[in-house]
PDB file of N, CA and C in Angstrom:
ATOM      1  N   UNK A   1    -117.969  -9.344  64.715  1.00  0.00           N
ATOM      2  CA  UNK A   1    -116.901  -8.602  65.338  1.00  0.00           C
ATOM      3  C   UNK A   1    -115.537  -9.219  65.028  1.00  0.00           C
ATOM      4  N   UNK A   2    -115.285 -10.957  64.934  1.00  0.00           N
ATOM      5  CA  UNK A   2    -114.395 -11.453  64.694  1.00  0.00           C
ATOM      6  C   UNK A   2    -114.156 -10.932  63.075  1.00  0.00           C
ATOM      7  N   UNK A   3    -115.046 -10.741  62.410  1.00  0.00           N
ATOM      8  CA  UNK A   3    -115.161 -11.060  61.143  1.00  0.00           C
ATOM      9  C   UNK A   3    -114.193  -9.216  61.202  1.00  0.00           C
ATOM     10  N   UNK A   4    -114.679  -8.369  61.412  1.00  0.00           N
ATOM     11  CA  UNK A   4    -113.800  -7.071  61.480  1.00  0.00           C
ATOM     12  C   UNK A   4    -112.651  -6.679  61.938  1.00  0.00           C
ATOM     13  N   UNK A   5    -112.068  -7.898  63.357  1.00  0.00           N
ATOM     14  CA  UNK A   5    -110.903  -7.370  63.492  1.00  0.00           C
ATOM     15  C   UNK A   5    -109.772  -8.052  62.512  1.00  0.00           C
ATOM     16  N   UNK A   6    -110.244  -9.054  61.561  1.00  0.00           N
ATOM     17  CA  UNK A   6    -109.377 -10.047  61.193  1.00  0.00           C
ATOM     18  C   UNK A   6    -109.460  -8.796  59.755  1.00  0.00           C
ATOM     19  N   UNK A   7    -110.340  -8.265  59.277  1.00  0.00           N
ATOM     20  CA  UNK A   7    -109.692  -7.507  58.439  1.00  0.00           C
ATOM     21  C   UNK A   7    -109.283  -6.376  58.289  1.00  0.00           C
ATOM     22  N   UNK A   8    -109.633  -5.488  59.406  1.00  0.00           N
ATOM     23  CA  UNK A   8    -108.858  -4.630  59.938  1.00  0.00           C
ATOM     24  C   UNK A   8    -106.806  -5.258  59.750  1.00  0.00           C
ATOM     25  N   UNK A   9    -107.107  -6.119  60.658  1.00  0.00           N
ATOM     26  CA  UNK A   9    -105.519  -6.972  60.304  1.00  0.00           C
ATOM     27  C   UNK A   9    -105.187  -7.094  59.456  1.00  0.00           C
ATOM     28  N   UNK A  10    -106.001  -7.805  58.183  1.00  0.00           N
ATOM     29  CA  UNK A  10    -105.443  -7.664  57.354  1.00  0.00           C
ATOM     30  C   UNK A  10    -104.971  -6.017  56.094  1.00  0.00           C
ATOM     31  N   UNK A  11    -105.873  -5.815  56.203  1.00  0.00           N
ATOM     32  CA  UNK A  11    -105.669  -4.448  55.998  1.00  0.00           C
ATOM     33  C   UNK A  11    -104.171  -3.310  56.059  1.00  0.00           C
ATOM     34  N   UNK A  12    -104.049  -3.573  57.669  1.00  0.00           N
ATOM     35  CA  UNK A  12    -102.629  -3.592  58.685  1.00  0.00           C
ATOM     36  C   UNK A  12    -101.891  -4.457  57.759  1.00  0.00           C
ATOM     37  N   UNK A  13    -101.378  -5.227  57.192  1.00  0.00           N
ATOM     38  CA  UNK A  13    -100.816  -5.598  56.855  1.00  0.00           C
ATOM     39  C   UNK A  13    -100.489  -5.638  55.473  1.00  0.00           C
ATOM     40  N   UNK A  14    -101.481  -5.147  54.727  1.00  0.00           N
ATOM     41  CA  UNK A  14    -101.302  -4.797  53.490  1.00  0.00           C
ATOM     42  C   UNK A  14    -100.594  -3.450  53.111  1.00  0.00           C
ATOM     43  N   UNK A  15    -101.562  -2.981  54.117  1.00  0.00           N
ATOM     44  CA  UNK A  15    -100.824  -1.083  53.800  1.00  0.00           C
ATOM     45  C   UNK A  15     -98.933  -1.682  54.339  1.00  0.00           C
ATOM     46  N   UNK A  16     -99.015  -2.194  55.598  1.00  0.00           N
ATOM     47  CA  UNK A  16     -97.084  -2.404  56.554  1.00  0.00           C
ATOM     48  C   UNK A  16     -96.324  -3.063  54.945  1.00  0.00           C
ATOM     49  N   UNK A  17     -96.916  -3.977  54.079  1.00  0.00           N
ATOM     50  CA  UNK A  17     -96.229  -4.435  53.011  1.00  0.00           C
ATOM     51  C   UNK A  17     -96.146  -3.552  52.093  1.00  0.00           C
ATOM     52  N   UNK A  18     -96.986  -2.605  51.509  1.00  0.00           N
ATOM     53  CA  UNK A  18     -96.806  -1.721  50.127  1.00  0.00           C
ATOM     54  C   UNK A  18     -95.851  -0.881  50.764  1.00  0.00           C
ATOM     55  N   UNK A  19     -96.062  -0.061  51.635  1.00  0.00           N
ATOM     56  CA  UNK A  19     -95.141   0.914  52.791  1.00  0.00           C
ATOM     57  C   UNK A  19     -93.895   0.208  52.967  1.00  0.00           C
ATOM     58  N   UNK A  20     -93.326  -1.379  52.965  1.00  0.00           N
ATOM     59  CA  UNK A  20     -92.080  -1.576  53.048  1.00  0.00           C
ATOM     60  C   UNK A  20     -91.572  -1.797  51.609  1.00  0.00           C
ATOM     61  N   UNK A  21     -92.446  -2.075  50.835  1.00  0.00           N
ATOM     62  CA  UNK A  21     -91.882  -2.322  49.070  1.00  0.00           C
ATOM     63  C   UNK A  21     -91.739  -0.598  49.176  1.00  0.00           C
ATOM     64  N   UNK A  22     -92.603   0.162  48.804  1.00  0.00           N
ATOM     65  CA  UNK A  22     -92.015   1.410  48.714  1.00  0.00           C
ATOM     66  C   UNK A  22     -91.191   1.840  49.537  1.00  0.00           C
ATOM     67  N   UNK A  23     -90.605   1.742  50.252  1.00  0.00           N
ATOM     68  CA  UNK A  23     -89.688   2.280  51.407  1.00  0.00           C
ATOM     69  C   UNK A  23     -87.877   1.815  50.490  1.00  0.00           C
ATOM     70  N   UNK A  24     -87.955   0.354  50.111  1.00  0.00           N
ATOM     71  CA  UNK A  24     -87.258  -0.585  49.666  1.00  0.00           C
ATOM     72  C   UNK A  24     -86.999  -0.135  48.268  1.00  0.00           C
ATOM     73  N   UNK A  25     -87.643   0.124  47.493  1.00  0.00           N
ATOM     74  CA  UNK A  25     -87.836   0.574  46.054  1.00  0.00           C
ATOM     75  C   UNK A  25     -86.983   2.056  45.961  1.00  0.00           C
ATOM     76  N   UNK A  26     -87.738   3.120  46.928  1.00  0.00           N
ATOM     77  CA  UNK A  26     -86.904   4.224  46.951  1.00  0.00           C
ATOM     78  C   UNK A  26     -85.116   4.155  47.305  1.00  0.00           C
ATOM     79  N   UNK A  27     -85.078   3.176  48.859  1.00  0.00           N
ATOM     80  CA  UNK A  27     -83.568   3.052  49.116  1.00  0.00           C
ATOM     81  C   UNK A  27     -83.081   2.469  47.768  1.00  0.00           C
ATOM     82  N   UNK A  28     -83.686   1.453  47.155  1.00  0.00           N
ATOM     83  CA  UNK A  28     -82.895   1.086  46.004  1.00  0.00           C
ATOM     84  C   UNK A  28     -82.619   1.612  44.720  1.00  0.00           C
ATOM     85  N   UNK A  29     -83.352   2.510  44.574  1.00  0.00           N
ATOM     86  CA  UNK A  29     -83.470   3.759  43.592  1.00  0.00           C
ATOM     87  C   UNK A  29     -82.157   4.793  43.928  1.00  0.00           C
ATOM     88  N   UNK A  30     -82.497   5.096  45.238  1.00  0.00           N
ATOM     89  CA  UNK A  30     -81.222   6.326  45.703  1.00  0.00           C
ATOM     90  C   UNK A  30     -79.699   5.587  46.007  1.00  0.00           C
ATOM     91  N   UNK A  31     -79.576   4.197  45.804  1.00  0.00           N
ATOM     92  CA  UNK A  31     -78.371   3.581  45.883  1.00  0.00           C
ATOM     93  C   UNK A  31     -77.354   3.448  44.192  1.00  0.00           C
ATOM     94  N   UNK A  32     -78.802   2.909  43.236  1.00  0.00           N
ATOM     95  CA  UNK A  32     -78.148   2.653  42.050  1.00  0.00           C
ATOM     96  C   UNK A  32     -78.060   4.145  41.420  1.00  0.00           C
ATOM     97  N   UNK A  33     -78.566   5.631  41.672  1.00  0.00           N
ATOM     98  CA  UNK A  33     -78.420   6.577  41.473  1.00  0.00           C
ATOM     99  C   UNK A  33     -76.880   7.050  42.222  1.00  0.00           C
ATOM    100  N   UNK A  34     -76.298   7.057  43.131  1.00  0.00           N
ATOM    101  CA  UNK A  34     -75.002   7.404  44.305  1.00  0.00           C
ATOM    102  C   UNK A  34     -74.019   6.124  43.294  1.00  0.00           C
ATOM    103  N   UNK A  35     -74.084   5.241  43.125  1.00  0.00           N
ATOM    104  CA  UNK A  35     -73.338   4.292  42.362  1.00  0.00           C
ATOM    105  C   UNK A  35     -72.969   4.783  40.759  1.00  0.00           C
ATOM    106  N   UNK A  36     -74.458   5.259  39.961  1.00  0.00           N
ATOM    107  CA  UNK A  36     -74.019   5.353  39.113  1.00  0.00           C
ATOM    108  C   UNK A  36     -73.333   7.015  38.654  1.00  0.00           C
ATOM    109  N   UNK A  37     -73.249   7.905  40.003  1.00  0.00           N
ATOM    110  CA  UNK A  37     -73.002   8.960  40.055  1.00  0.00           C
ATOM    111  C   UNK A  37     -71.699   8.688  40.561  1.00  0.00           C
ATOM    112  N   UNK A  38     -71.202   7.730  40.963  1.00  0.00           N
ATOM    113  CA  UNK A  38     -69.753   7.530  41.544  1.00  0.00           C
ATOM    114  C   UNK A  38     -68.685   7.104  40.280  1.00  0.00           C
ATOM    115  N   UNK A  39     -69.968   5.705  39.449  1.00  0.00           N
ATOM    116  CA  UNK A  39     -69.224   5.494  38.575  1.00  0.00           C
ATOM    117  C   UNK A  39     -68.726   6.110  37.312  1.00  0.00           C
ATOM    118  N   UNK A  40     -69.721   7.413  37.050  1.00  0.00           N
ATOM    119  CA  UNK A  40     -69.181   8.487  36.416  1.00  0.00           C
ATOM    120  C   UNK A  40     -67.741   9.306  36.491  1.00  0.00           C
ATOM    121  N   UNK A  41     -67.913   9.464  37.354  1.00  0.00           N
ATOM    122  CA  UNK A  41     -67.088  10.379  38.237  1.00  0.00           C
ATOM    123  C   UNK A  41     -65.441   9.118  38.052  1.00  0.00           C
ATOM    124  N   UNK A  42     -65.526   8.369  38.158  1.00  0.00           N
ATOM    125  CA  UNK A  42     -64.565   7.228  37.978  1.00  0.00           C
ATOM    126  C   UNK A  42     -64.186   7.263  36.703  1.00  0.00           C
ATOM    127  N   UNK A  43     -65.192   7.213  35.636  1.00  0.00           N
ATOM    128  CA  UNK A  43     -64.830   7.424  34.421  1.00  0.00           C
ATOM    129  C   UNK A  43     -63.986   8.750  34.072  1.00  0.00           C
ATOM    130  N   UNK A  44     -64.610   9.739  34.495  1.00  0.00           N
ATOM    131  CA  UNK A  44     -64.316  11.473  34.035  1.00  0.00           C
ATOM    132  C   UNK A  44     -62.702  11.360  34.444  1.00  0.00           C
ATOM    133  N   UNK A  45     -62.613  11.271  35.862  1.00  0.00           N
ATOM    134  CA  UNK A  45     -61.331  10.950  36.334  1.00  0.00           C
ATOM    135  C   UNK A  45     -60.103  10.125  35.465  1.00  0.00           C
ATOM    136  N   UNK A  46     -60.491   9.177  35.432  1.00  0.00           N
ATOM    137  CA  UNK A  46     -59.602   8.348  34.629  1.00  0.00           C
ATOM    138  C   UNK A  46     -59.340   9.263  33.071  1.00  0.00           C
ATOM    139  N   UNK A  47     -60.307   9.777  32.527  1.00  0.00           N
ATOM    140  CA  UNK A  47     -60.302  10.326  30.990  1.00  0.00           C
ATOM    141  C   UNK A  47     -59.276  11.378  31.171  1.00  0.00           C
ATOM    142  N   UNK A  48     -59.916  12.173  32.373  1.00  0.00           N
ATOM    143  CA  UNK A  48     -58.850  13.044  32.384  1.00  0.00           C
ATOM    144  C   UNK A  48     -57.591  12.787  32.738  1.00  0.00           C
ATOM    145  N   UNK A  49     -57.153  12.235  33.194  1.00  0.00           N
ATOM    146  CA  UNK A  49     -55.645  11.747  34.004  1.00  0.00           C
ATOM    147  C   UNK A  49     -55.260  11.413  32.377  1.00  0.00           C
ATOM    148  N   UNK A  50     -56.185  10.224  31.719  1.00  0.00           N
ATOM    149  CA  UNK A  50     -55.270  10.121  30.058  1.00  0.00           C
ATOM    150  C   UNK A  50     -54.688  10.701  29.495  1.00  0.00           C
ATOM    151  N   UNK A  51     -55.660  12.112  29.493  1.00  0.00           N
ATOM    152  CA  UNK A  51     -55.466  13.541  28.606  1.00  0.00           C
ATOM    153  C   UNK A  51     -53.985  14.246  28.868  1.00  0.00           C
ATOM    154  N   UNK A  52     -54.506  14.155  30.268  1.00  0.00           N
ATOM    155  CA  UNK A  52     -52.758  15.099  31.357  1.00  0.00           C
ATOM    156  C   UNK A  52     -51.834  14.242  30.863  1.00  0.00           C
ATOM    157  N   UNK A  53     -51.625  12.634  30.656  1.00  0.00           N
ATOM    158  CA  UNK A  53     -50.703  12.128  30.420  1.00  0.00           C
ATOM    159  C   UNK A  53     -50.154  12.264  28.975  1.00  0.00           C
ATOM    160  N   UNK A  54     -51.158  12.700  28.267  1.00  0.00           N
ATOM    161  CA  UNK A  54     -50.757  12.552  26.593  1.00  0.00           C
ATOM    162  C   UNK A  54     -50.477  14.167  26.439  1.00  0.00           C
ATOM    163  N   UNK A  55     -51.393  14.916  27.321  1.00  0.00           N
ATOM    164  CA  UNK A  55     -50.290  16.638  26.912  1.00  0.00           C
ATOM    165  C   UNK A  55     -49.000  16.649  26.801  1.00  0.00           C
ATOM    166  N   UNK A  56     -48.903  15.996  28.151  1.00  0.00           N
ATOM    167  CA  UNK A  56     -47.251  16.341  29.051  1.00  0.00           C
ATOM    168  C   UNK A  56     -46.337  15.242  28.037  1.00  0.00           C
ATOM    169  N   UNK A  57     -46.706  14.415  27.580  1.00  0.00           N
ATOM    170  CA  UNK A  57     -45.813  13.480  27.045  1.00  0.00           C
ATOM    171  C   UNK A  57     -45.599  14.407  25.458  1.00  0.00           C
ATOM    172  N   UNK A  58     -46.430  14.651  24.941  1.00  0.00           N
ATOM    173  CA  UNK A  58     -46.649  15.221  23.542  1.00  0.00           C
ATOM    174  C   UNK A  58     -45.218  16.823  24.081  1.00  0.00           C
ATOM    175  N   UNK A  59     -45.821  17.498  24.857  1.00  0.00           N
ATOM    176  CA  UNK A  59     -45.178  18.391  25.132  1.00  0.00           C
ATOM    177  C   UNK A  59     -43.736  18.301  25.663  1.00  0.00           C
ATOM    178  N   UNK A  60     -43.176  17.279  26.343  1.00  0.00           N
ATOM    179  CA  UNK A  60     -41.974  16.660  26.617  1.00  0.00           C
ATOM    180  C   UNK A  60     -41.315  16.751  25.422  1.00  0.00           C
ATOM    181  N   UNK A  61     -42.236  15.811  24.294  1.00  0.00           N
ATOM    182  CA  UNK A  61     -41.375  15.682  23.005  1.00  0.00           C
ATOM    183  C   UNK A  61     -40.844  16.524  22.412  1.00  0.00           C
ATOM    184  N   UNK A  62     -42.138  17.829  22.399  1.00  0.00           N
ATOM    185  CA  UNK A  62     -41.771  18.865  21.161  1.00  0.00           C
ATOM    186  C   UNK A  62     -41.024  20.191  21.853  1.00  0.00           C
ATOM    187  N   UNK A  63     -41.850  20.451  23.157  1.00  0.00           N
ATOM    188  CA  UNK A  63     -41.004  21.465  23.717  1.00  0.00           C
ATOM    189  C   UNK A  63     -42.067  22.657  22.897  1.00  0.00           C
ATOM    190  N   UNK A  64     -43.470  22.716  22.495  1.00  0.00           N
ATOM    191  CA  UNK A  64     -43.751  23.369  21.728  1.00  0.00           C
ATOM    192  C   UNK A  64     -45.215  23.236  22.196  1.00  0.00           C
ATOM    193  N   UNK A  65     -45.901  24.903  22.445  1.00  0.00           N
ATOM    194  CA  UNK A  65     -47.290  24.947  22.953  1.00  0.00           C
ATOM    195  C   UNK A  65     -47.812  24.555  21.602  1.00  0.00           C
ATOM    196  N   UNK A  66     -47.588  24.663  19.747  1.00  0.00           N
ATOM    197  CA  UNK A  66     -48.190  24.318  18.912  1.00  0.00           C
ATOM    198  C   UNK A  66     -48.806  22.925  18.958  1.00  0.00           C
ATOM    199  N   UNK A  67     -47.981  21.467  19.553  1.00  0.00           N
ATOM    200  CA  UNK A  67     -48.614  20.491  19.157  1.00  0.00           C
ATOM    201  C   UNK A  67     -49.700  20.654  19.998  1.00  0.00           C
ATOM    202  N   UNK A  68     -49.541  21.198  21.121  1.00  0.00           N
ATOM    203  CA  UNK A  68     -50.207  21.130  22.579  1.00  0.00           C
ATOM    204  C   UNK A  68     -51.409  21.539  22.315  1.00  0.00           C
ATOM    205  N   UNK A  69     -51.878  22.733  21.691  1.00  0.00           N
ATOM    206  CA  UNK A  69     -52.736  23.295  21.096  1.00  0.00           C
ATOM    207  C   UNK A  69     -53.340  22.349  19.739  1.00  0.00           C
ATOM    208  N   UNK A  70     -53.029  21.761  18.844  1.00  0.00           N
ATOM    209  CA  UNK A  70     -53.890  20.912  18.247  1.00  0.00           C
ATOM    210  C   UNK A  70     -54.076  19.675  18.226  1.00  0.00           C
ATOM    211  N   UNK A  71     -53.581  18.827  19.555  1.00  0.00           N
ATOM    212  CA  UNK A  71     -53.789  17.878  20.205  1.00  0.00           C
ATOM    213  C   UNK A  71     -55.253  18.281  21.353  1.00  0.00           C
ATOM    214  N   UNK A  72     -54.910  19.322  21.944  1.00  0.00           N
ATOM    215  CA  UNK A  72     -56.282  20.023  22.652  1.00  0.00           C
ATOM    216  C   UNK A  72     -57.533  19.916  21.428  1.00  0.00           C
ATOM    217  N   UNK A  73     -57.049  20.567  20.622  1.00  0.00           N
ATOM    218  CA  UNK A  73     -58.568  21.176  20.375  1.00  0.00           C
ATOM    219  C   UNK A  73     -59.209  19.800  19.111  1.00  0.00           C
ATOM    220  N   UNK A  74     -58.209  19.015  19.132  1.00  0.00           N
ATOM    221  CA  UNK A  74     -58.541  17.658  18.775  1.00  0.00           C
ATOM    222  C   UNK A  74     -59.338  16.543  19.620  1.00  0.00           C
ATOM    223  N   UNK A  75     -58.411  16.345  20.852  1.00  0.00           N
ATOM    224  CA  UNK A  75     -58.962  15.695  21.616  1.00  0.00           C
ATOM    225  C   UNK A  75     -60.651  16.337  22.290  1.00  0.00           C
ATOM    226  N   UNK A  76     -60.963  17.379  21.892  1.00  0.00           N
ATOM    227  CA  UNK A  76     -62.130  18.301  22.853  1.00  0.00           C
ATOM    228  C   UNK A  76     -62.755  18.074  21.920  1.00  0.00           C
ATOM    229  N   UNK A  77     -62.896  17.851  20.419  1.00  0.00           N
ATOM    230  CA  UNK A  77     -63.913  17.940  19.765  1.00  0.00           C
ATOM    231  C   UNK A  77     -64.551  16.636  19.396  1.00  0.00           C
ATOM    232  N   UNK A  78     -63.081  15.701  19.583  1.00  0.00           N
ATOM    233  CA  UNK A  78     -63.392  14.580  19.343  1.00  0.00           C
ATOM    234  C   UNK A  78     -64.305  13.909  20.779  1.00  0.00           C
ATOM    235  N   UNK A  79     -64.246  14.396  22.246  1.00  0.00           N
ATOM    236  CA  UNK A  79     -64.460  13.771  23.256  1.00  0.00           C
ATOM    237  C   UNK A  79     -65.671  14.685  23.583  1.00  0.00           C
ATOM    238  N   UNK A  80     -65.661  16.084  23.240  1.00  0.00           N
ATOM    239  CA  UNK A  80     -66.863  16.669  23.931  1.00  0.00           C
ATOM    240  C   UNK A  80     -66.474  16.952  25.341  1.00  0.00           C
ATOM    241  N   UNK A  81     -64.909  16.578  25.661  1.00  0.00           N
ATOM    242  CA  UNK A  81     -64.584  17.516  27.207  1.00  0.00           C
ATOM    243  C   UNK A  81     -64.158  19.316  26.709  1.00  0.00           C
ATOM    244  N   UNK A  82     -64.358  19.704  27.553  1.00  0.00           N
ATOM    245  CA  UNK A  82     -63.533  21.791  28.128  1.00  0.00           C
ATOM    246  C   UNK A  82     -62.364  20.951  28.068  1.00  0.00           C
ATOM    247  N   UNK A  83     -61.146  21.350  27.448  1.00  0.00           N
ATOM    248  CA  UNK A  83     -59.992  20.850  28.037  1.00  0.00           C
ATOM    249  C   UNK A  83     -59.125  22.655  27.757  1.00  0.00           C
ATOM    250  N   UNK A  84     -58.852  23.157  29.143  1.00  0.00           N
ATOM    251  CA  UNK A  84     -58.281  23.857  29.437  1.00  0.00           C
ATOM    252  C   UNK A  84     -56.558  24.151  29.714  1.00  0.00           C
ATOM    253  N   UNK A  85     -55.401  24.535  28.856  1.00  0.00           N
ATOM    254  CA  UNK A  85     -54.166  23.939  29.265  1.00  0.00           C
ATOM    255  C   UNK A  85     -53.581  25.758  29.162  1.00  0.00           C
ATOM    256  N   UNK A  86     -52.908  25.867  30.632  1.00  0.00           N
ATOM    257  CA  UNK A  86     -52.403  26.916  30.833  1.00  0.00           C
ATOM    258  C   UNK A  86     -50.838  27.253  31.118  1.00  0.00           C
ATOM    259  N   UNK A  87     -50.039  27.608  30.545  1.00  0.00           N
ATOM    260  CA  UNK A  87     -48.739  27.972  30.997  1.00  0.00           C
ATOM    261  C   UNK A  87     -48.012  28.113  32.369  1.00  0.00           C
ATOM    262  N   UNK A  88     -46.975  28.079  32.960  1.00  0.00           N
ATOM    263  CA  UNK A  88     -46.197  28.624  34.062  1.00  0.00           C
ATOM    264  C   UNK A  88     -46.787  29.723  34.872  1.00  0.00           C
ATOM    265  N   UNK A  89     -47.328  30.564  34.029  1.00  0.00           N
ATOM    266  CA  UNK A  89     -47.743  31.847  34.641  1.00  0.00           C
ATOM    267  C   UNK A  89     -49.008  32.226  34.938  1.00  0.00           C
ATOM    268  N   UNK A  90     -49.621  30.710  34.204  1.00  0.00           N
ATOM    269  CA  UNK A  90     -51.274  31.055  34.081  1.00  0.00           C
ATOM    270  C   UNK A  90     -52.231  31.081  32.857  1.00  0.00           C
ATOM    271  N   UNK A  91     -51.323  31.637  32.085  1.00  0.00           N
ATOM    272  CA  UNK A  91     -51.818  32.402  30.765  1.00  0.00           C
ATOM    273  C   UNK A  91     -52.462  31.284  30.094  1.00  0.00           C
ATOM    274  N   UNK A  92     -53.463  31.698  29.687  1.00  0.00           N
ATOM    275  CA  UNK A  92     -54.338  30.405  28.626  1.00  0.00           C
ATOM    276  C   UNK A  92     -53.535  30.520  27.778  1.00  0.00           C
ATOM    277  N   UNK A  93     -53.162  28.951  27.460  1.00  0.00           N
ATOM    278  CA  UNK A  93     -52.564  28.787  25.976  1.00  0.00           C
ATOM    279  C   UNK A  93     -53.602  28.253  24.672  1.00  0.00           C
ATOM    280  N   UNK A  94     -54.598  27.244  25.330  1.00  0.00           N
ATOM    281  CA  UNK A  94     -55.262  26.866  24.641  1.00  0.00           C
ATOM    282  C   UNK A  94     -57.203  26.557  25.167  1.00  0.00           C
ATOM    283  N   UNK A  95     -58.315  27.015  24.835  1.00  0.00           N
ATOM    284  CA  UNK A  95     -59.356  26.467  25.296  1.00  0.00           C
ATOM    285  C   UNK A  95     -60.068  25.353  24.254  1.00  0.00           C
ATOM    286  N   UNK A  96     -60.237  23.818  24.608  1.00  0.00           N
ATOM    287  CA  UNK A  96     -60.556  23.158  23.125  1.00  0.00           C
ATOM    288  C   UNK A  96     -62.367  23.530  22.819  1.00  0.00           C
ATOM    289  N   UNK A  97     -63.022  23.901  23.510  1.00  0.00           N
ATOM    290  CA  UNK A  97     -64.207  25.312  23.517  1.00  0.00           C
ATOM    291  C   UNK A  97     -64.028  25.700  22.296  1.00  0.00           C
ATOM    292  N   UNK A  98     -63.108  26.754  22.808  1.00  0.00           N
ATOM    293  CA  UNK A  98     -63.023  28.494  22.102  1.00  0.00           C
ATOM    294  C   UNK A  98     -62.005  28.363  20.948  1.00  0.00           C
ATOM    295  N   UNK A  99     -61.209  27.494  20.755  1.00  0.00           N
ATOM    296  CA  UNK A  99     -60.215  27.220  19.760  1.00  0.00           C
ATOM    297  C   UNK A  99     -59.050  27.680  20.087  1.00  0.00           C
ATOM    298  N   UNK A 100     -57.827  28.193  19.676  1.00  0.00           N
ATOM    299  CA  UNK A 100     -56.811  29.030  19.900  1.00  0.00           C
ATOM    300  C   UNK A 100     -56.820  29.856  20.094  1.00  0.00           C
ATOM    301  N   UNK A 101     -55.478  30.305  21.050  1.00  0.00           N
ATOM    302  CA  UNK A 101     -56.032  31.706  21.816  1.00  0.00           C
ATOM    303  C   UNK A 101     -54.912  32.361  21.452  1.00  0.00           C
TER     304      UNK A 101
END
């Protein structure tokens, strides 16, 4: 009888340990997944803010949707982003996608 409850116990205690490694394994799984989904998102951000900074500066210079347009569809092919740049009014000027519009 001694001999059964001690492995019953142990038992209890084997399953309470795999059940806390897996418990532990998953939280740590769904943490470095939220991290590396943050640190994306950190990246994209930053790329894009570059982009906005090198339109507007390019476009400052020339005063001209032309450079604007093959700086777009440069930077999109070279990066593999949509880079979408629209006028005052809305109007697509350029999709680096679809090419010139």
């Amino acid at each position: 009888m001694k001999n059964s409850l001690s492995r019953k116990f142990t038992l209890a205690m084997v399953v309470l340990a795999v059940g806390l490694i897996l418990v532990f394994a998953l939280l740590s799984q769904l943490a470095l997944d939220w991290n590396f989904e943050r640190y994306l998102d950190q990246v994209q951000k930053q790329q894009n803010r570059l982009i906005l900074e090198t339109l507007a500066e390019l476009y400052s210079e020339s005063t001209s949707w032309q450079s604007i347009r093959l700086a777009t569809l440069y930077v999109g092919s070279t990066s593999g982003a949509q880079i979408r740049v629209f006028d005052a009014d809305g109007n697509l000027i350029v999709d680096s996608l679809r090419g010139m519009m």
